[in-house]
Protein backbone atom coordinates (compact mmCIF):
# COMPACT_ATOMS: atom_id res chain seq x y z
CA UNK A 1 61.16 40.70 88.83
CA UNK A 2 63.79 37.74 89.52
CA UNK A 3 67.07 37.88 90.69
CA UNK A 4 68.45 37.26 87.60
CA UNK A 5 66.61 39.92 85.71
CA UNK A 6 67.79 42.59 89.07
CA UNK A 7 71.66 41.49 88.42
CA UNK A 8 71.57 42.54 84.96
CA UNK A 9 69.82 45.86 85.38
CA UNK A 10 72.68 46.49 88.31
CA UNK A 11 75.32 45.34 86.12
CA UNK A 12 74.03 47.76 83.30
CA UNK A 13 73.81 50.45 85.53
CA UNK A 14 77.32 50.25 86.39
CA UNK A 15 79.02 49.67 83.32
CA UNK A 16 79.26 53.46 82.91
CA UNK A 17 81.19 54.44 85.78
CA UNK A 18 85.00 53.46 84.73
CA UNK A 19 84.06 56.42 82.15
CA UNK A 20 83.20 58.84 84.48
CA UNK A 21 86.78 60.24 84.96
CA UNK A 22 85.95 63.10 87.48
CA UNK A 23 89.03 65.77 87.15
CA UNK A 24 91.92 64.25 85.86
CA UNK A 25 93.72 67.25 84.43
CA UNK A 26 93.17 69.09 87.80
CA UNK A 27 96.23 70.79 89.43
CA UNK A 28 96.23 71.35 93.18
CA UNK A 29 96.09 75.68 94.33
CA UNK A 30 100.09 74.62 96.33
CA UNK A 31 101.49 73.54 93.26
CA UNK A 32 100.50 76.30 90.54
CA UNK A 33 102.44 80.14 90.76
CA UNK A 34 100.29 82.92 89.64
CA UNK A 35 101.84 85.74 87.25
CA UNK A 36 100.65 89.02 88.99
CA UNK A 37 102.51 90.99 86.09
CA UNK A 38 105.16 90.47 83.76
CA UNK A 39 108.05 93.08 81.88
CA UNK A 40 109.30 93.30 78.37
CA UNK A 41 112.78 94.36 77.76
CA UNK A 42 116.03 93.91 75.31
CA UNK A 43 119.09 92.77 77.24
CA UNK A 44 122.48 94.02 76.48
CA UNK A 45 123.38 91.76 73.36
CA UNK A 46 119.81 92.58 72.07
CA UNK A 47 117.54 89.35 73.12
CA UNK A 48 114.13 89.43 74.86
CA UNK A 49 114.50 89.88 78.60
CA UNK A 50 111.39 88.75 80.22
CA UNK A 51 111.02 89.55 84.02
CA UNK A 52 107.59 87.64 86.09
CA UNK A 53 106.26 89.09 89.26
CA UNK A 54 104.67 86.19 91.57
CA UNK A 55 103.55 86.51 94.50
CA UNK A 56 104.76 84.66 97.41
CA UNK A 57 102.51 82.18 99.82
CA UNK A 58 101.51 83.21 103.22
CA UNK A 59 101.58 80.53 106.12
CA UNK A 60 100.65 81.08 109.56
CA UNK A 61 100.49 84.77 109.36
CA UNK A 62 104.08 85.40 108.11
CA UNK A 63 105.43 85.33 104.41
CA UNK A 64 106.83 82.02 102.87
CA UNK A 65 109.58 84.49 101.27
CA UNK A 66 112.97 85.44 102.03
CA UNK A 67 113.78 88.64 103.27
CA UNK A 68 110.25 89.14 104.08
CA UNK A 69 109.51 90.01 100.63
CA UNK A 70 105.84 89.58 99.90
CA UNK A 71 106.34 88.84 96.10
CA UNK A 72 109.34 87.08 93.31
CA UNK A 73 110.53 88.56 90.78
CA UNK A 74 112.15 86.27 88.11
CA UNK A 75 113.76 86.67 85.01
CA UNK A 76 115.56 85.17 82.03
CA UNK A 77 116.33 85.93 78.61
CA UNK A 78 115.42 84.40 75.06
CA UNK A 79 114.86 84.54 71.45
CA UNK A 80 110.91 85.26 71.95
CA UNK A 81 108.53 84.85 74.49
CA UNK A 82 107.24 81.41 74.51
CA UNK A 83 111.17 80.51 74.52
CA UNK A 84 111.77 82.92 77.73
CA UNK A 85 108.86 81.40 79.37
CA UNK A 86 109.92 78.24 78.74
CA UNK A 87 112.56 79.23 80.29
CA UNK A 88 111.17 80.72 83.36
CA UNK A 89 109.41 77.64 83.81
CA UNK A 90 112.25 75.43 84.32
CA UNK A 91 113.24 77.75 87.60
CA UNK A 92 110.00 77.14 88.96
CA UNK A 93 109.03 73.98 90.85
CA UNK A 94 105.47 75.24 90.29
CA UNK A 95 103.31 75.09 87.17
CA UNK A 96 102.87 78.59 86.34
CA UNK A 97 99.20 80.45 85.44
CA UNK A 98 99.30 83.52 83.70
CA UNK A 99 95.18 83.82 83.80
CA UNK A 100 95.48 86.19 86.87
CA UNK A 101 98.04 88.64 85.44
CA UNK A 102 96.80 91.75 85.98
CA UNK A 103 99.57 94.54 83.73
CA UNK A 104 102.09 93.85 81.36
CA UNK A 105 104.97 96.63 81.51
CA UNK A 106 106.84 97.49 78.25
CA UNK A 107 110.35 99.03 78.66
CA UNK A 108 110.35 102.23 76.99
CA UNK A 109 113.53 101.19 74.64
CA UNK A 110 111.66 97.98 74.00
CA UNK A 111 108.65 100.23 72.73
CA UNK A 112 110.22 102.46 70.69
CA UNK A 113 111.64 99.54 68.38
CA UNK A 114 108.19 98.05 67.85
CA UNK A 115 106.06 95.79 69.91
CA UNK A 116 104.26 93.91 67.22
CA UNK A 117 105.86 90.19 67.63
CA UNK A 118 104.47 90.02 70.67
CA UNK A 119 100.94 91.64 70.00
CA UNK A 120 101.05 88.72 67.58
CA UNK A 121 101.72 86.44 70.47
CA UNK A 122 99.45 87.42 72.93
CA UNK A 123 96.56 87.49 70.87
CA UNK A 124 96.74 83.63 70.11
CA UNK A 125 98.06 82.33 73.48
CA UNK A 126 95.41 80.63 75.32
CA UNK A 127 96.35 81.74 78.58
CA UNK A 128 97.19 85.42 78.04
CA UNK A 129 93.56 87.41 79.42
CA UNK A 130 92.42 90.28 77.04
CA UNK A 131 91.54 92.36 79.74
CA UNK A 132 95.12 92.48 81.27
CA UNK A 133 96.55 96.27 80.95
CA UNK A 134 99.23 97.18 78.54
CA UNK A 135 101.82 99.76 80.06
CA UNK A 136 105.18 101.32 79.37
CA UNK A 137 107.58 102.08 81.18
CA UNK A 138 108.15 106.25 80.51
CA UNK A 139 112.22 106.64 80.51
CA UNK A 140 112.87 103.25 82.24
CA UNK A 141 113.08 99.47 82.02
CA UNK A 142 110.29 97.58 82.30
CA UNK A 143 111.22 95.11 85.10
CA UNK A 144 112.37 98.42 87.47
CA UNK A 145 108.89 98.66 88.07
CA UNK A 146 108.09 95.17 88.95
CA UNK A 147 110.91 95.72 91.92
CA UNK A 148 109.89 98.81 93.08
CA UNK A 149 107.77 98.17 96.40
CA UNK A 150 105.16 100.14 97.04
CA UNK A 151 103.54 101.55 100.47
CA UNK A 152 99.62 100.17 99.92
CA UNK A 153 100.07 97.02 98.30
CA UNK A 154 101.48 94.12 98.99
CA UNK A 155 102.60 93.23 95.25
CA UNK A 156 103.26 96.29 93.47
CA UNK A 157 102.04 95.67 90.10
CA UNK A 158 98.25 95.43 91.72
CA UNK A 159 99.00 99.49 92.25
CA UNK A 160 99.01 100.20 88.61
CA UNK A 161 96.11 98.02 88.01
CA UNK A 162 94.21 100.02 90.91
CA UNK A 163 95.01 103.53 88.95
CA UNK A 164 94.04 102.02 85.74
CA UNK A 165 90.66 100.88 87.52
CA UNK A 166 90.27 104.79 88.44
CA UNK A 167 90.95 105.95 85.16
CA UNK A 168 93.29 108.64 86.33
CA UNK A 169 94.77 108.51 83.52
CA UNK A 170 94.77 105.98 80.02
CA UNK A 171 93.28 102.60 80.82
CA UNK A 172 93.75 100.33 77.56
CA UNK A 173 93.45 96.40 78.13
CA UNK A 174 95.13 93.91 75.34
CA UNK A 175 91.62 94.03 73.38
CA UNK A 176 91.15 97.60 73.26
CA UNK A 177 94.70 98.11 72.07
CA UNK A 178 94.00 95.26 69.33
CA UNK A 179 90.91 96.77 68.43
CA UNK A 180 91.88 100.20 67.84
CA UNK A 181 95.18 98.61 65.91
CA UNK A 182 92.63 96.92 63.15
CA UNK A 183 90.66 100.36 63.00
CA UNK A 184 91.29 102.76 60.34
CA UNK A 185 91.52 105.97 61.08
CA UNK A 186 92.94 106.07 64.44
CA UNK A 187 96.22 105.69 65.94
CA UNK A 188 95.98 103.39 69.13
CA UNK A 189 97.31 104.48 72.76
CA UNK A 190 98.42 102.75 75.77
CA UNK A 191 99.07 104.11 79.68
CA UNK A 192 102.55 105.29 80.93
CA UNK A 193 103.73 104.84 84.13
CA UNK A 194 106.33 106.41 85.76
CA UNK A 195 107.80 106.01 89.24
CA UNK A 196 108.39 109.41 91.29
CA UNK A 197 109.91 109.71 94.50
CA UNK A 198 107.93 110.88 97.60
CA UNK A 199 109.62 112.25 101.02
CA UNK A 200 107.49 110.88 104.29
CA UNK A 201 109.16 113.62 106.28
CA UNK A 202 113.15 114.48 106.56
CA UNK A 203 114.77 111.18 105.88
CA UNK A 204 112.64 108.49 104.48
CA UNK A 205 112.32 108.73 100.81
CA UNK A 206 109.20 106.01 98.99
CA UNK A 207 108.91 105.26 95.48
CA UNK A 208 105.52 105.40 94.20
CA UNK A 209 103.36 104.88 90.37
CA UNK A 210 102.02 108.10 88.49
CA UNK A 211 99.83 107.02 85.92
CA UNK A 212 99.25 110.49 84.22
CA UNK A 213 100.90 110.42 80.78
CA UNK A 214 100.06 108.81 77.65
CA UNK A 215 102.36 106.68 75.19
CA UNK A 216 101.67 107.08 71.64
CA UNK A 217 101.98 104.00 69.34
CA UNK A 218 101.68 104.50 65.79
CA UNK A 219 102.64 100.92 63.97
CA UNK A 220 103.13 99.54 66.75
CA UNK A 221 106.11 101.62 67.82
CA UNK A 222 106.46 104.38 70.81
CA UNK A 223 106.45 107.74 69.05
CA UNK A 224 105.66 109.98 71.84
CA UNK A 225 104.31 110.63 74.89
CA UNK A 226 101.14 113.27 76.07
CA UNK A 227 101.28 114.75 79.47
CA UNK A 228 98.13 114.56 82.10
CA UNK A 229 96.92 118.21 80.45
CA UNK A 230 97.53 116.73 77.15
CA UNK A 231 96.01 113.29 78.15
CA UNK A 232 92.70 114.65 79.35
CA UNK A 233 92.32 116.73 76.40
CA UNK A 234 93.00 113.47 74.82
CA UNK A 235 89.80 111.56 76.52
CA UNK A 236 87.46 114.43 76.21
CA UNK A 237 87.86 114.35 72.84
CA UNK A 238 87.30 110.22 72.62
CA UNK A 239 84.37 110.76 75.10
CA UNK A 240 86.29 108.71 77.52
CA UNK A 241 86.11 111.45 80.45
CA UNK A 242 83.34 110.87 82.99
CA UNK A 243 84.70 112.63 85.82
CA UNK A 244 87.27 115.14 85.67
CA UNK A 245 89.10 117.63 88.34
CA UNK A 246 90.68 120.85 86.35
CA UNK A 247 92.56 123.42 88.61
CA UNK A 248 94.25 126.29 87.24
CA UNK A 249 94.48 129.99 87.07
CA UNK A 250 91.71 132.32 85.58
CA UNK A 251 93.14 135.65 84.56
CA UNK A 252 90.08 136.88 83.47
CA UNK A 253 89.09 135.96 87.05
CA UNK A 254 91.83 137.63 88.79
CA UNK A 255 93.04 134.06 90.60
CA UNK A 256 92.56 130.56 90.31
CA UNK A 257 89.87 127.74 90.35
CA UNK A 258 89.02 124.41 91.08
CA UNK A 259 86.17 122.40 89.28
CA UNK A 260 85.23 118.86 89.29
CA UNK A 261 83.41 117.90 85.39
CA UNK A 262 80.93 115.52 86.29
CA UNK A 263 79.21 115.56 82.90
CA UNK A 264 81.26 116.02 79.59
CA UNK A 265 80.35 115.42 75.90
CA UNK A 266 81.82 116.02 72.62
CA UNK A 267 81.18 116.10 69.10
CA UNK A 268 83.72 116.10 66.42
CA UNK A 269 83.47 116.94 62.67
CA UNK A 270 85.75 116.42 60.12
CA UNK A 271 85.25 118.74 56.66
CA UNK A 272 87.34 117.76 53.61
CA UNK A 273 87.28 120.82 51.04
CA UNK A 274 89.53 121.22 48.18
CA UNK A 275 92.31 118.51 49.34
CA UNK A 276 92.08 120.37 52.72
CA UNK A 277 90.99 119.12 56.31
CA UNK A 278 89.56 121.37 58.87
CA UNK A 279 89.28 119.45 62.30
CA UNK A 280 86.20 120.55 64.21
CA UNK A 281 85.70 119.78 67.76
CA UNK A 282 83.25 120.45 70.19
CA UNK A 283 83.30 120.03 73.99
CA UNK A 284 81.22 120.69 76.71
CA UNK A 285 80.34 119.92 80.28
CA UNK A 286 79.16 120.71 83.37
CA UNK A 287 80.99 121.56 87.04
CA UNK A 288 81.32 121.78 90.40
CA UNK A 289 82.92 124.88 91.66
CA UNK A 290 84.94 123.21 94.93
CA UNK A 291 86.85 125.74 95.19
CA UNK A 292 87.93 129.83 94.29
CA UNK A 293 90.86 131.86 95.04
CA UNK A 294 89.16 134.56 93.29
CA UNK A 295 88.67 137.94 94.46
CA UNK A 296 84.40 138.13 92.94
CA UNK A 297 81.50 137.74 94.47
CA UNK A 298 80.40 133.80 93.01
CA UNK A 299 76.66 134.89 94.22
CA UNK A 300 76.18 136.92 91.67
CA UNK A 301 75.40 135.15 88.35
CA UNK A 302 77.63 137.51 86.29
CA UNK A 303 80.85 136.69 88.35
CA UNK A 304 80.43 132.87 87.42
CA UNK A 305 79.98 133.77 83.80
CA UNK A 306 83.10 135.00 83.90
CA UNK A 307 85.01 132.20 85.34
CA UNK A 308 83.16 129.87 83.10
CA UNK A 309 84.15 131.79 80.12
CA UNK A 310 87.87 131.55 81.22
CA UNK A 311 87.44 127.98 81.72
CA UNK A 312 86.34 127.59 77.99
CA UNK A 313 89.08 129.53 76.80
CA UNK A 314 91.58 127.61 78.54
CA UNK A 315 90.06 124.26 77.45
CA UNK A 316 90.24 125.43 74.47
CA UNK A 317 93.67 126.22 74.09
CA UNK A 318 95.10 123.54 75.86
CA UNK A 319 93.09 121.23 73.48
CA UNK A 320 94.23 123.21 70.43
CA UNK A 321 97.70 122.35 71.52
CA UNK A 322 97.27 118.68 72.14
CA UNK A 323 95.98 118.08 68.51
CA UNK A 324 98.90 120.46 67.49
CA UNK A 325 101.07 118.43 69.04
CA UNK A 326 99.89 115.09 68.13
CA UNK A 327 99.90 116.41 64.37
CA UNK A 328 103.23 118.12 64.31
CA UNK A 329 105.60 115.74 66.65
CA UNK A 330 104.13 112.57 66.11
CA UNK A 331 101.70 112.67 63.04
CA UNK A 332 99.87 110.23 64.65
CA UNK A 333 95.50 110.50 64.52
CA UNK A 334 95.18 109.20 68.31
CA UNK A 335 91.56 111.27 68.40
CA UNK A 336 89.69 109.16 65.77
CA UNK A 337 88.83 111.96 63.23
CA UNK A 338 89.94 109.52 60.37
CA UNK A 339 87.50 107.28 61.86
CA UNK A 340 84.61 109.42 62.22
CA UNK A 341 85.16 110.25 58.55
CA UNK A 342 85.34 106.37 57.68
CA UNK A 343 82.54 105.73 59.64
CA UNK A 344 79.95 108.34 58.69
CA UNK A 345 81.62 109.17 55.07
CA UNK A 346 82.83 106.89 54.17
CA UNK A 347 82.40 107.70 50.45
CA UNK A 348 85.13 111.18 50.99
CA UNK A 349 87.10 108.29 53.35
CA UNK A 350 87.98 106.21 50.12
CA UNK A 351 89.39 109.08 48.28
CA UNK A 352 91.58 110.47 51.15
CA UNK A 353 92.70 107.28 53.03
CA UNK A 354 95.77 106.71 51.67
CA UNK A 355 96.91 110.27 52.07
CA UNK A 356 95.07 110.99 55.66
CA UNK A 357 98.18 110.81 57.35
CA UNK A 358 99.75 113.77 55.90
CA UNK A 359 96.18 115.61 55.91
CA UNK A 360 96.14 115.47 59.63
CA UNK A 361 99.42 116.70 59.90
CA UNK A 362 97.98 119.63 58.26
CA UNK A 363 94.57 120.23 58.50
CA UNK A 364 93.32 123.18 60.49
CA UNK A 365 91.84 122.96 64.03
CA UNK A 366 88.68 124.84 65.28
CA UNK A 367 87.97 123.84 69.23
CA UNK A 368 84.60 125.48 71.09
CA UNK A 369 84.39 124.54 74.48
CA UNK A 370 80.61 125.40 76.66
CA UNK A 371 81.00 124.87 80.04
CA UNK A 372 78.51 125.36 83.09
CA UNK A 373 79.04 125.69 86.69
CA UNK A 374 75.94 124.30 88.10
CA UNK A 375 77.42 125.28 91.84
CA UNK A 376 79.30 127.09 93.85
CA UNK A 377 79.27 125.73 97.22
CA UNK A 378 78.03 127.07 100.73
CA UNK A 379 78.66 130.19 100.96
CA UNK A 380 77.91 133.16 98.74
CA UNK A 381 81.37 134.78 98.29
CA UNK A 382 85.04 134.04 98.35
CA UNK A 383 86.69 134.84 101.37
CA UNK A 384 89.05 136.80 98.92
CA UNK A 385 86.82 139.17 97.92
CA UNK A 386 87.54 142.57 98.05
């Protein structure tokens, strides 16, 4: 090959590389602030108040913040959110990235006007992450809880996102609140979170998250809110609940009981006859019996009978009273039975769609509830027994 022929093959050969850009668009980790969570609220003249939660770098072992705080809370106000952020953005001397965001917090008086502007939002903006949780804020504003400091984490919103994670209570994400919005027959749910004061002896007092009750959102608006009773009776009968601790009293039992559900099902049925509804629901599951203040012998097979018979009955009842509840106060279907109607008949759905709303509110509710107690721990009686 001659020397000519080598130049030109080198020459080709490079001719490529001014297009090889490498990363251009690339943003260095100093210069970008991460959204750990963000609040909706109205200000006092009625505009969007939008409050960001970003944590705060760490150099040489101590916090880059003032007052030692581990995490900045920002806020400013706006016609919408893209104009808020906006906004926010101009206070920053970082770019911010909202792809680790972990909860967005919705101010209860926010909530109850309607949240659908900025479902419509977040479901087209790029940077928003479907899997980020949707909260509200039970009898508060939603940026109190971004400022409330908590006692295990560092930045407190990562405290909700842990109890979603443990579904203590409702876990929905963006998508699963979208999804169950564009269902029919079903009236979609989110968590609420509330912040309760604990005592760590005499004088010092610590805020803390409960995740335990639900907020109802029929079109898009608050309507209500279930307790944690009301809430699990809620998930057992969306076969949500995997593991479940119930602890209450047993009259039939002559005390009270502690069980841990580690298997649940249910099976719902909904009968249309003569313009009527009749809700039927079915739930059952097996236990753990961790613990009895009963005063029966659990070594006998009879005795456990009896305490899973009370068990069923007060399942029961407490379910009976959730759907009561959800038809009466807040004629809201958050259990799906539309949707097991549209689903499986769908034919009887078409003629009753447009007037399921009031036929929950009055259709008739039959619970059964079969429980089994497949232990009762070490020993072969209560130390109550008589």
């Amino acid at each position: 090959m001659s020397n000519t022929t080598r130049r030109l093959l080198l020459l080709l050969a490079l001719l490529p590389l001014p297009l090889v850009s490498g990363c251009w668009d690339r943003i260095e980790m100093n210069d970008v602030a991460f959204f750990m969570a963000s609040s909706l609220d109205r200000s006092d003249d009625g505009r969007m108040l939008i409050s960001i939660q970003i944590p705060l770098p760490v150099t040489g072992g101590a916090t880059a913040g003032m007052l030692g705080k581990t995490y900045y809370v920002m806020s400013a106000t706006g016609t919408n959110i893209y104009d808020v952020e906006r906004k926010c953005q101009q206070q920053l001397s970082r770019k911010f990235f909202k792809g680790q965001r972990r909860v967005v917090f919705i101010g209860e008086e926010f909530a109850r006007k309607g949240i659908k502007d900025i479902m419509d939002y977040y479901s087209r903006d790029p940077g928003t992450r479907l899997r980020t949780y949707l909260v509200v804020a039970k009898g508060k504003k939603a940026d109190e809880l971004l400022r409330t400091d908590h006692p295990f984490e560092r930045i407190p919103s990562e405290e909700v996102r842990e109890l979603e994670r443990t579904q203590v209570g409702t876990a929905v994400t963006f998508r699963d609140f979208l999804i169950n919005q564009s269902r029919e027959g079903i009236v979609p749910v989110v968590g609420a979170v509330e912040v309760v004061e604990q005592k760590d002896g005499e004088k010092r007092k610590q805020n803390v998250f409960r995740l335990s009750s639900t907020a109802v959102m029929k079109d898009y608006k608050l309507v209500g809110y279930l307790d944690d009773i009301e809430t699990r009776s809620l998930r057992w009968i969306k076969g949500e609940l995997k593991h479940e601790y119930v602890a209450d009293t047993i009259p039939e039992a002559g005390g009270s009981v502690g069980v841990v559900l580690i298997h649940t099902r249910k099976k719902i049925n909904t009968v249309i006859k003569d313009g009527k509804a009749t809700l039927h629901v079915e739930l059952s599951g097996e236990g753990l019996l961790h613990e009895t203040n009963v005063k029966l012998d659990i070594s006998r097979r009879e005795n456990v009978d009896v305490i899973e018979k009370g068990l069923e009955k007060l399942i029961s009842e407490q379910t009976v009273r959730t759907v009561k509840k959800a038809q009466k106060e807040m004629n809201s279907d958050i259990f799906g039975f539309g949707m097991e109607l549209h689903q499986y008949h769908y034919g009887t759905w078409k003629k009753v769609r447009k007037e399921w709303d009031l036929m929950f509110a009055n259709a008739e509710v039959d619970v059964k509830t079969d429980i089994h107690l497949r232990r009762a721990g070490m020993t072969s009686s209560t130390f109550n027994e008589s």
